[in-house]
C-alpha atoms as a PDB file:
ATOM      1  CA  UNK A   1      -3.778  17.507   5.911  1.00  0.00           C
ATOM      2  CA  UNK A   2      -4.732  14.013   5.081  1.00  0.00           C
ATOM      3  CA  UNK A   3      -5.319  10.822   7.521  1.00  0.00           C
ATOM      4  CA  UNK A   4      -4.539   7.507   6.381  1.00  0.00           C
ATOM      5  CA  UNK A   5      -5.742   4.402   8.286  1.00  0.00           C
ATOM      6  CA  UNK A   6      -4.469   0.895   7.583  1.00  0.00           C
ATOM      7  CA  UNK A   7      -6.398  -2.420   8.273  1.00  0.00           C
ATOM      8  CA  UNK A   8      -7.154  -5.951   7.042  1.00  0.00           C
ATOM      9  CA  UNK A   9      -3.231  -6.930   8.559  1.00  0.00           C
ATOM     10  CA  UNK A  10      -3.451 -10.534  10.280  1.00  0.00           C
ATOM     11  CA  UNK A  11      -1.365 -13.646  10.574  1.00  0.00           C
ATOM     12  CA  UNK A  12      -1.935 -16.428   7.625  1.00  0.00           C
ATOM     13  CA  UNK A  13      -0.372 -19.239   6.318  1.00  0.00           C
ATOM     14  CA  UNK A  14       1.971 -19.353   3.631  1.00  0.00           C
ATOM     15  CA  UNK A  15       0.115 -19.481   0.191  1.00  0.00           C
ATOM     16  CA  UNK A  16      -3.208 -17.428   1.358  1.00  0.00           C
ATOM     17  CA  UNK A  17      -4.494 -14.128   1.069  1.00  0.00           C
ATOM     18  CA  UNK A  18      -5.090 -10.749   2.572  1.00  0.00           C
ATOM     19  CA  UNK A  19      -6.505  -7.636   1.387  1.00  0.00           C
ATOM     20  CA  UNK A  20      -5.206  -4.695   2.819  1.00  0.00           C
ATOM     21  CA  UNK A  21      -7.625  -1.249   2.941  1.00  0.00           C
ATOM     22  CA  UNK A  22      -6.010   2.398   3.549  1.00  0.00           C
ATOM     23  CA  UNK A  23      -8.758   4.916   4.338  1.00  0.00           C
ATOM     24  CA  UNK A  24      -8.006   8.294   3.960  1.00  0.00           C
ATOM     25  CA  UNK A  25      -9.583  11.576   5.587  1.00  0.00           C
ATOM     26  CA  UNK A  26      -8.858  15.380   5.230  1.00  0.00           C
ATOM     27  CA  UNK A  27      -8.012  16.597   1.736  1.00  0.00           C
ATOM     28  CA  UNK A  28      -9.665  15.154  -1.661  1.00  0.00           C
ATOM     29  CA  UNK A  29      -8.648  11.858  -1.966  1.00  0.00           C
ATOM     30  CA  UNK A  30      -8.202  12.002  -5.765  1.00  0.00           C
ATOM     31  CA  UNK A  31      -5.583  14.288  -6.076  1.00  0.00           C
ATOM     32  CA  UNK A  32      -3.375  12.127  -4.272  1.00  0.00           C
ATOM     33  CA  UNK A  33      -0.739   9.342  -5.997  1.00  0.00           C
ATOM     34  CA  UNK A  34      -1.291   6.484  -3.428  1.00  0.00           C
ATOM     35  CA  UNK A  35       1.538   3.633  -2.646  1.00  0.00           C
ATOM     36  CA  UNK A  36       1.815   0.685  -0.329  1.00  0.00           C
ATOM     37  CA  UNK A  37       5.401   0.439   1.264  1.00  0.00           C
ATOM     38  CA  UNK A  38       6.512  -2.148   3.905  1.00  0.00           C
ATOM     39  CA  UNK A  39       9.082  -2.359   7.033  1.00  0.00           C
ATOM     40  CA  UNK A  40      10.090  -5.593   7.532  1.00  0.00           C
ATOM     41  CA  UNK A  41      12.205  -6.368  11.828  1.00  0.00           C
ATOM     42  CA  UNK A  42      15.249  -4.922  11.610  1.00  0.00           C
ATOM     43  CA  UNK A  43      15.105  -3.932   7.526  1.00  0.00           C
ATOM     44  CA  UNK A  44      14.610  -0.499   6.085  1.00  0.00           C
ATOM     45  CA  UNK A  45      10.797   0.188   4.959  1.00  0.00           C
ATOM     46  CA  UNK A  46      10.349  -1.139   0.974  1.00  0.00           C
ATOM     47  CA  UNK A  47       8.529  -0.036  -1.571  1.00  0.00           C
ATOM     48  CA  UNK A  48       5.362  -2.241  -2.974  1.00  0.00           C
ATOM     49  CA  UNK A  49       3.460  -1.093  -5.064  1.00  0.00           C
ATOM     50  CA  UNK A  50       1.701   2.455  -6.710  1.00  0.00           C
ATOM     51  CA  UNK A  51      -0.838   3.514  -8.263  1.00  0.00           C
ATOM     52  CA  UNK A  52      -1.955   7.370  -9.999  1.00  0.00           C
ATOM     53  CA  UNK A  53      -4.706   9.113  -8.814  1.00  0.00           C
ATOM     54  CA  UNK A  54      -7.168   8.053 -11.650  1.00  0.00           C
ATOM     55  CA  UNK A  55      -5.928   4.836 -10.978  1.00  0.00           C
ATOM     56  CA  UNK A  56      -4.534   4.595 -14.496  1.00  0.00           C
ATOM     57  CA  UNK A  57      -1.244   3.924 -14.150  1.00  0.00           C
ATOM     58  CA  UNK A  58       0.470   1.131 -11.269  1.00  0.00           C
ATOM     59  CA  UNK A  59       3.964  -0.037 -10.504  1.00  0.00           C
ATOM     60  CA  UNK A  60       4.909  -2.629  -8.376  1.00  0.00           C
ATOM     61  CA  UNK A  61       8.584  -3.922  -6.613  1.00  0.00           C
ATOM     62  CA  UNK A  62       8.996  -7.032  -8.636  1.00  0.00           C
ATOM     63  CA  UNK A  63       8.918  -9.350  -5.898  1.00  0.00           C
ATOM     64  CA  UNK A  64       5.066  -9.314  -5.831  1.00  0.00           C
ATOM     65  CA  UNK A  65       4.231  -8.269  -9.268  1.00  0.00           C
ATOM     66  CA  UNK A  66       1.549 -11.039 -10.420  1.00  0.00           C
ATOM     67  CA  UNK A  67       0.712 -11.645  -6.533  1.00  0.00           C
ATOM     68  CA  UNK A  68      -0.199  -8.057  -5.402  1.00  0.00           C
ATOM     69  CA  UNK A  69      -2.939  -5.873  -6.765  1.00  0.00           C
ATOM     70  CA  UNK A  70      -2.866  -2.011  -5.820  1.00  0.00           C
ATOM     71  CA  UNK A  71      -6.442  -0.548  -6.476  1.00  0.00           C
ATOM     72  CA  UNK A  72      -8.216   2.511  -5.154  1.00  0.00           C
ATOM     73  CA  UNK A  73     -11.783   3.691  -4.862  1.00  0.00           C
ATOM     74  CA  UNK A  74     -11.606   7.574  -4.992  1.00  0.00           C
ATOM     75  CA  UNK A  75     -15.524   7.659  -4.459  1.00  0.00           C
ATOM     76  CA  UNK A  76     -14.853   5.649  -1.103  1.00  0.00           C
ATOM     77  CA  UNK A  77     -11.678   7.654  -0.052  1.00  0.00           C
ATOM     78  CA  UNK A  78     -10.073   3.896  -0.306  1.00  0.00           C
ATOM     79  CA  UNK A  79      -6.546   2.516  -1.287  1.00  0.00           C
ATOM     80  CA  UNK A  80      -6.271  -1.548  -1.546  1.00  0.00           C
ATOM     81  CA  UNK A  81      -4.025  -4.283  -1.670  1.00  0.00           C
ATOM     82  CA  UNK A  82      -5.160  -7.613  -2.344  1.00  0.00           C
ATOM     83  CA  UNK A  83      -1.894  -9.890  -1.720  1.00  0.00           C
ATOM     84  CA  UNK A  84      -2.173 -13.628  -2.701  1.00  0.00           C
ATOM     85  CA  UNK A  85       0.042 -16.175  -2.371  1.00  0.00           C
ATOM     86  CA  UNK A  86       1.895 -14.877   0.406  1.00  0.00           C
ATOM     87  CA  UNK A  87       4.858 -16.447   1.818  1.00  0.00           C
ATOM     88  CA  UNK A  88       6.894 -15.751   5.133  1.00  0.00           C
ATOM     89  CA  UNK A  89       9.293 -12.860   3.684  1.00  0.00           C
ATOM     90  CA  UNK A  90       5.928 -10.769   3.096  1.00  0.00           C
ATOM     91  CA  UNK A  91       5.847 -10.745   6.591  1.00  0.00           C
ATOM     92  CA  UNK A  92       6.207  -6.389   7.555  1.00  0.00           C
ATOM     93  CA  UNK A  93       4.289  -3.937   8.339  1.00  0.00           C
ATOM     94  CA  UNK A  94       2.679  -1.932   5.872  1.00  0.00           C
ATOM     95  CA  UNK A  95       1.993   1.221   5.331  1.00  0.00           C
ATOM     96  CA  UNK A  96      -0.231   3.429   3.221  1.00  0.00           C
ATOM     97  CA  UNK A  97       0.862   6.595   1.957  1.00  0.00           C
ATOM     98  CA  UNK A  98      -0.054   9.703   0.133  1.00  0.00           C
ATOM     99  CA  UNK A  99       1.787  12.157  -2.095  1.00  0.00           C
ATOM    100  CA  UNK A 100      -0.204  15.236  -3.360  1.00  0.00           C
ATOM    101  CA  UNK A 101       0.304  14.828  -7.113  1.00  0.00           C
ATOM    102  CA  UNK A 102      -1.078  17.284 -10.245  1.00  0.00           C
ATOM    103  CA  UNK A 103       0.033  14.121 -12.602  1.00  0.00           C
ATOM    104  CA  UNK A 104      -0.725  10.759 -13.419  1.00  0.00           C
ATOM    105  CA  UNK A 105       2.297   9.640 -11.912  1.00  0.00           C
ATOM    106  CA  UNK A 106       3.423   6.911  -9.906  1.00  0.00           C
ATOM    107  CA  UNK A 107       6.122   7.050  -7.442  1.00  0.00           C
ATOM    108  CA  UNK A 108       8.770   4.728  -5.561  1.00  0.00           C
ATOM    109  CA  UNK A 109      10.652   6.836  -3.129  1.00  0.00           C
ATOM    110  CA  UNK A 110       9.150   7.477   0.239  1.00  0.00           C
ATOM    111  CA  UNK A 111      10.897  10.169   0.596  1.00  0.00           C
ATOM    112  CA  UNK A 112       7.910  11.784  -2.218  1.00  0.00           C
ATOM    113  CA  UNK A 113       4.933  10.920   0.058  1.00  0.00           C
ATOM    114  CA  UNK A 114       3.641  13.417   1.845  1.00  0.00           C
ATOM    115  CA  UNK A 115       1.304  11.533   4.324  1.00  0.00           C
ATOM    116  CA  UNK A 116       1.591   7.506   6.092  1.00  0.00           C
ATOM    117  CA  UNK A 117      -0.528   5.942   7.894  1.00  0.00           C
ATOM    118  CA  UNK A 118       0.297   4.234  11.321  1.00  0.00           C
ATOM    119  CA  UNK A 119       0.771   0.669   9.354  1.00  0.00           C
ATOM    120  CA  UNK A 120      -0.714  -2.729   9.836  1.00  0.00           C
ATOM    121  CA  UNK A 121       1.302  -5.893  10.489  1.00  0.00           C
ATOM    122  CA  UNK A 122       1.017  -9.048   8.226  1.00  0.00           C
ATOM    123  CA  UNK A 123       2.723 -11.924   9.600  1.00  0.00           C
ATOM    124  CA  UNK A 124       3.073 -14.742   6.983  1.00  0.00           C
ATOM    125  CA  UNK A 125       3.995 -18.326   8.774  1.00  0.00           C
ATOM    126  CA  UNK A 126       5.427 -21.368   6.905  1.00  0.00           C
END
């Protein structure tokens, strides 16, 4: 079993920054493919952004590529996304999630993650 716990959500203005943190308990952190996905009022949760568990290899929905960064520090049990440049359709909450992986693979379907977290909101105002 693995426990994920979102923070770093808030409101800003359009064009700044936040840095989300997942924080992950239970099983070994590392063996996990890690992924940020989003659920927007009334739209069907998104995917964001991936990255392997050795942190080699990342994918991102193109809508934030070169404005999102997906890291992870396996040491600290920590998944992050730095977002910059945010503007008012970033606005969701997002989720962390977990799928137990043998591979350095990255993956886009929620449907492969084994674990989320209870989400944070990030509210993005023009």
């Amino acid at each position: 079993q693995v426990r994920l716990v979102e923070s770093g959500g808030g409101l800003v203005q359009a064009g700044g920054s936040l840095r989300l943190s997942c924080v992950a308990s239970g099983r070994t952190f590392g063996s996990y493919t890690m992924a940020w996905f989003r659920q927007a009022p009334g739209m069907e949760r998104e995917f964001v952004a991936t990255i392997s568990w050795i942190a080699d290899r990342t994918y991102y929905v193109n809508s934030v590529k070169d404005r999102f960064t997906i890291s992870r520090d396996n040491a600290k049990n920590t998944l992050y996304l730095q977002m910059n440049s945010l503007n008012p359709e970033n606005t969701a909450v997002y989720y962390c999630a977990a799928a137990y992986s043998t591979t350095t693979e990255v993956l886009t379907i929620g449907a492969r993650y084994d674990y989320w977290g209870q989400g944070t909101q990030v509210t993005v105002t023009s």
